[in-house]
N, C-alpha and C. Protein backbone atom coordinates (compact mmCIF):
# COMPACT_ATOMS: atom_id res chain seq x y z
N UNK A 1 -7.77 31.93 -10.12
CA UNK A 1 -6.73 31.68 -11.09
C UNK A 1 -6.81 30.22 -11.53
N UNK A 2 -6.65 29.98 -12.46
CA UNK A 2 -6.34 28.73 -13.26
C UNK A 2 -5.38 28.32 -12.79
N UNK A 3 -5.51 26.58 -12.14
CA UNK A 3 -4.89 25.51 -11.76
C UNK A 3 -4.04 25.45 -12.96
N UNK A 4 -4.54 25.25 -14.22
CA UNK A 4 -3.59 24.37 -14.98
C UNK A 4 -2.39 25.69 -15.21
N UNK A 5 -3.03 26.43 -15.40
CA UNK A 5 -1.73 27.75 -15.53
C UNK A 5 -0.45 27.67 -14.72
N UNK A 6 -1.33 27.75 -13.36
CA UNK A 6 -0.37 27.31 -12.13
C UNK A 6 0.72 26.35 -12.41
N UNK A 7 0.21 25.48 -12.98
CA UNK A 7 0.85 24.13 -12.91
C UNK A 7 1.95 24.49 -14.24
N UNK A 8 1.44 24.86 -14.70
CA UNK A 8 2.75 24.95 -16.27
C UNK A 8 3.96 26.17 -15.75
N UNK A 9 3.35 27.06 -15.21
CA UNK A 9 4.03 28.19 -14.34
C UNK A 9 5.13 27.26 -13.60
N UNK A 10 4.71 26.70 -12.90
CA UNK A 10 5.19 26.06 -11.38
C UNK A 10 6.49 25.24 -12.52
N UNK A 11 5.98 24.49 -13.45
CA UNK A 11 6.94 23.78 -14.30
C UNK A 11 8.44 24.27 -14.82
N UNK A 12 7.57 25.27 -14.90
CA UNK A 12 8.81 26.15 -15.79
C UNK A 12 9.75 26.38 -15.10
N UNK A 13 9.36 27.11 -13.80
CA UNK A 13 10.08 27.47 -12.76
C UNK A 13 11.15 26.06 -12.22
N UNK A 14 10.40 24.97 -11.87
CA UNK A 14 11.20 23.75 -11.77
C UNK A 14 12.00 23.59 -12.94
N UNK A 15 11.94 23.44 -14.55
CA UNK A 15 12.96 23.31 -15.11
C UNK A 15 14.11 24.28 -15.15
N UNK A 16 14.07 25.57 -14.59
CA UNK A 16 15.01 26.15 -14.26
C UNK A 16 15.95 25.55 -12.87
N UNK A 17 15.53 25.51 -11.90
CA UNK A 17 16.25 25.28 -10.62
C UNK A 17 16.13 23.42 -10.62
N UNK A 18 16.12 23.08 -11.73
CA UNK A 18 16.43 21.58 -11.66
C UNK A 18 17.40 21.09 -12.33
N UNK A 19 18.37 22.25 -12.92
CA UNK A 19 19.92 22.51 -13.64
C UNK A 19 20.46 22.64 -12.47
N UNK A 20 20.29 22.99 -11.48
CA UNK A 20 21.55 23.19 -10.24
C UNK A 20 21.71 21.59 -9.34
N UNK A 21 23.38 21.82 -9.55
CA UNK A 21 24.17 20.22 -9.33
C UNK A 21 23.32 20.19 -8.19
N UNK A 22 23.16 20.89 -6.79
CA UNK A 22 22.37 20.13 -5.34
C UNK A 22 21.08 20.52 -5.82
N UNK A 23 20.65 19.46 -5.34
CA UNK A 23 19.10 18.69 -5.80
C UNK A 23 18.18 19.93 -4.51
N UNK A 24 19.28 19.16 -3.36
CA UNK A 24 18.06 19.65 -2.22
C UNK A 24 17.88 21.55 -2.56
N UNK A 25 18.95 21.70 -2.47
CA UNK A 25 19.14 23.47 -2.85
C UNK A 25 18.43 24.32 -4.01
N UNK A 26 17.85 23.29 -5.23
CA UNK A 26 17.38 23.53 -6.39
C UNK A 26 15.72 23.64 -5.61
N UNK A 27 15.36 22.37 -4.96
CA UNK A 27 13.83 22.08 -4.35
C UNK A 27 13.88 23.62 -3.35
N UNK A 28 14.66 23.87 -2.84
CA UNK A 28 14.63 24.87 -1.54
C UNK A 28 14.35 26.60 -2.36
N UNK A 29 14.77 26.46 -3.43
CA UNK A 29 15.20 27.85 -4.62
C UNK A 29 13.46 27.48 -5.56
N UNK A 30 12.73 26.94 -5.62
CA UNK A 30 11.62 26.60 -6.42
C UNK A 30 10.41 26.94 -5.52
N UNK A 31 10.82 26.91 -4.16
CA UNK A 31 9.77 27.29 -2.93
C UNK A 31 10.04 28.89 -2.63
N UNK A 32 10.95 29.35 -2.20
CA UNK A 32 11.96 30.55 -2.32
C UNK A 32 10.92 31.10 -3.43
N UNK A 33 11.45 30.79 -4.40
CA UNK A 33 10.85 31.78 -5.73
C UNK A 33 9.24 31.85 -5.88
N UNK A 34 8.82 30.81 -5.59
CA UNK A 34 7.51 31.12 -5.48
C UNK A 34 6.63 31.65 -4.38
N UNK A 35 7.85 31.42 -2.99
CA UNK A 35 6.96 32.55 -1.83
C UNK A 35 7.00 34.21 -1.97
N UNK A 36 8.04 34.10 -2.94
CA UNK A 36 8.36 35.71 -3.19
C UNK A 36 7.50 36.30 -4.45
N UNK A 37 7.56 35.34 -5.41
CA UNK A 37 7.11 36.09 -6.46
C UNK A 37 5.51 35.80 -7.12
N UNK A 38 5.01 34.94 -6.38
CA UNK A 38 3.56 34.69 -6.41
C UNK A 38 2.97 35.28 -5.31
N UNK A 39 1.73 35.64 -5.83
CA UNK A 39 0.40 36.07 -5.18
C UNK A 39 -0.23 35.45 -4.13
N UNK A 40 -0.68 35.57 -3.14
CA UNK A 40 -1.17 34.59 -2.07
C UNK A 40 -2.39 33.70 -2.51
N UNK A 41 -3.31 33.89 -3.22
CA UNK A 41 -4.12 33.63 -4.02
C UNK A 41 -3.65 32.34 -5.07
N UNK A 42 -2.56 32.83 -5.89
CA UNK A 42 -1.86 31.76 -6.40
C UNK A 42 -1.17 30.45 -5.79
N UNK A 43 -0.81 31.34 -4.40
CA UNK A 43 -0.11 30.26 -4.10
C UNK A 43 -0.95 28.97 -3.46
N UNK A 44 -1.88 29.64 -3.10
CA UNK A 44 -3.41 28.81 -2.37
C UNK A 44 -4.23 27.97 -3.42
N UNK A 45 -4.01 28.60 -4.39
CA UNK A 45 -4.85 27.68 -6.04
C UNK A 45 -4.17 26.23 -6.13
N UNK A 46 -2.45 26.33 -6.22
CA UNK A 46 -1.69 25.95 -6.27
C UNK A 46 -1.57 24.70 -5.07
N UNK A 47 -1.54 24.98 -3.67
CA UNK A 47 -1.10 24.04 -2.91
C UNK A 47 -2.49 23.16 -2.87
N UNK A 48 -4.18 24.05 -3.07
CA UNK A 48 -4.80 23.49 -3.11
C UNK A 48 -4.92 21.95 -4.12
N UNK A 49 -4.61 22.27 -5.40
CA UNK A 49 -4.28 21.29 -6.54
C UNK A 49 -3.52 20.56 -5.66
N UNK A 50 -2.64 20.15 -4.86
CA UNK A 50 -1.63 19.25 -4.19
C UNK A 50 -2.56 18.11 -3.81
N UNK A 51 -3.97 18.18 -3.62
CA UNK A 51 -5.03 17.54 -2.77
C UNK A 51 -5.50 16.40 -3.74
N UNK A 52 -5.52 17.20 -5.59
CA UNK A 52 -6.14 16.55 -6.39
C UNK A 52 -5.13 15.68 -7.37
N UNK A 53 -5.40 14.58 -7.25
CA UNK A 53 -4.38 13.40 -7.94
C UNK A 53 -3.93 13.65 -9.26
N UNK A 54 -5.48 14.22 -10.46
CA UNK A 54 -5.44 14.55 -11.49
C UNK A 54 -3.84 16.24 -11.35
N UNK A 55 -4.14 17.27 -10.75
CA UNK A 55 -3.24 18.01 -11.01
C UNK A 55 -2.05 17.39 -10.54
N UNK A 56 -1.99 17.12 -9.24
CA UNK A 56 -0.71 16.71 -9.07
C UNK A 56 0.70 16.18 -9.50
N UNK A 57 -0.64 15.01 -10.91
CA UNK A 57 0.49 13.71 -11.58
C UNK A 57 0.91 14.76 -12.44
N UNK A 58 0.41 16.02 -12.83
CA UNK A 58 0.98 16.74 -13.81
C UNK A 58 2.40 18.15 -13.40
N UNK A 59 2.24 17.90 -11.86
CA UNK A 59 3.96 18.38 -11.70
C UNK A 59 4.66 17.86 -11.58
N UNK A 60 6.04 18.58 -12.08
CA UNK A 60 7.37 17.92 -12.19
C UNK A 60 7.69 17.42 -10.51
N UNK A 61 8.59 16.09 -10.99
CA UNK A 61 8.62 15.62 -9.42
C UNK A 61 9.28 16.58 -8.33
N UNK A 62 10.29 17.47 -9.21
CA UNK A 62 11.10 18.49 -8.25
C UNK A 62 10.07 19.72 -7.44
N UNK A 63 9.31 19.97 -8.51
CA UNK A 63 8.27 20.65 -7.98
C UNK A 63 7.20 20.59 -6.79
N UNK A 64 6.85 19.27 -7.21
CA UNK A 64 5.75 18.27 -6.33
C UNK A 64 6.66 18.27 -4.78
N UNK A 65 7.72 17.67 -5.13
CA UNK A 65 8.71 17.88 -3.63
C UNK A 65 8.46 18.88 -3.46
N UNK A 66 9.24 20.39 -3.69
CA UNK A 66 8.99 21.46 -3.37
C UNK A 66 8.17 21.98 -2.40
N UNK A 67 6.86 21.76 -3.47
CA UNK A 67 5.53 22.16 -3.04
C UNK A 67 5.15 21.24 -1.51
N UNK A 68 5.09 20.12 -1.48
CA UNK A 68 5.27 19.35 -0.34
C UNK A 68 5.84 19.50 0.92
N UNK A 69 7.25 19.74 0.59
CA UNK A 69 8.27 20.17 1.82
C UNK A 69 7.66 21.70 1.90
N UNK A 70 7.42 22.21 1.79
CA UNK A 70 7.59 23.67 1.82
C UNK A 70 5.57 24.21 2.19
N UNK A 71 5.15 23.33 2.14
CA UNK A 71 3.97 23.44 1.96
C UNK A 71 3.12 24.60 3.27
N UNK A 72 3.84 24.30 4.44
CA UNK A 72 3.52 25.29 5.11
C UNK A 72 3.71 26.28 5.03
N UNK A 73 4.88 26.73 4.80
CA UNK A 73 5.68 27.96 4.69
C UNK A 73 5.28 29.07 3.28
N UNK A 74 4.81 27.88 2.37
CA UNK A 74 4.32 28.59 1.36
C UNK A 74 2.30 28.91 1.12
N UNK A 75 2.06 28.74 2.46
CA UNK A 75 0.39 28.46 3.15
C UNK A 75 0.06 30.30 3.59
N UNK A 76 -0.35 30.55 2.90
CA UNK A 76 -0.28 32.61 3.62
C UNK A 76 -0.91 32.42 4.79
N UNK A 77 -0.62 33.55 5.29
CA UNK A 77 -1.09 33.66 7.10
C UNK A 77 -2.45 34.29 7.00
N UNK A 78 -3.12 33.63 7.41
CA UNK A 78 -4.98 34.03 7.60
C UNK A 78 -5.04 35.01 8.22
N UNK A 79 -5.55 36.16 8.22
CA UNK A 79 -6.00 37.58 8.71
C UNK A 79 -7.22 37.51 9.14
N UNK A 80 -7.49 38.47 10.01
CA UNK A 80 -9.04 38.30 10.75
C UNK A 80 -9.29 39.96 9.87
């Protein structure tokens, strides 16, 4: 999957849950939504970009938190 997709995806999603008055609760609802409603695949495209400076500077900071704090939790569980 396309990083940059990801990244405009991931955006969108942050300008929604970055209208809610608690900050921390908005970051916690942007991780939430994306462990549920993304693909494991996506979500791995995605945290991978976290590594690269170029994608990174291009998420929203609420996001970038998000993705950060949450980074394990949103890491799929490796299968043998």
């Amino acid at each position: 999957m396309d990083v940059n997709s990801l990244v405009e995806m991931a955006n969108q999603i942050g300008e929604f849950f970055d209208s809610m008055p608690d900050h921390e609760e908005a970051v916690d609802g942007i991780a939430n939504h994306i462990h549920k409603f993304w693909a494991p695949r996506m979500r791995i495209a995605l945290l991978n970009g976290l590594d690269d400076a170029e994608v990174s500077g291009r998420l929203e900071p609420i996001v970038l938190k998000a993705l950060t704090k949450h980074r394990e939790a949103l890491t799929p569980a490796v299968t043998a």
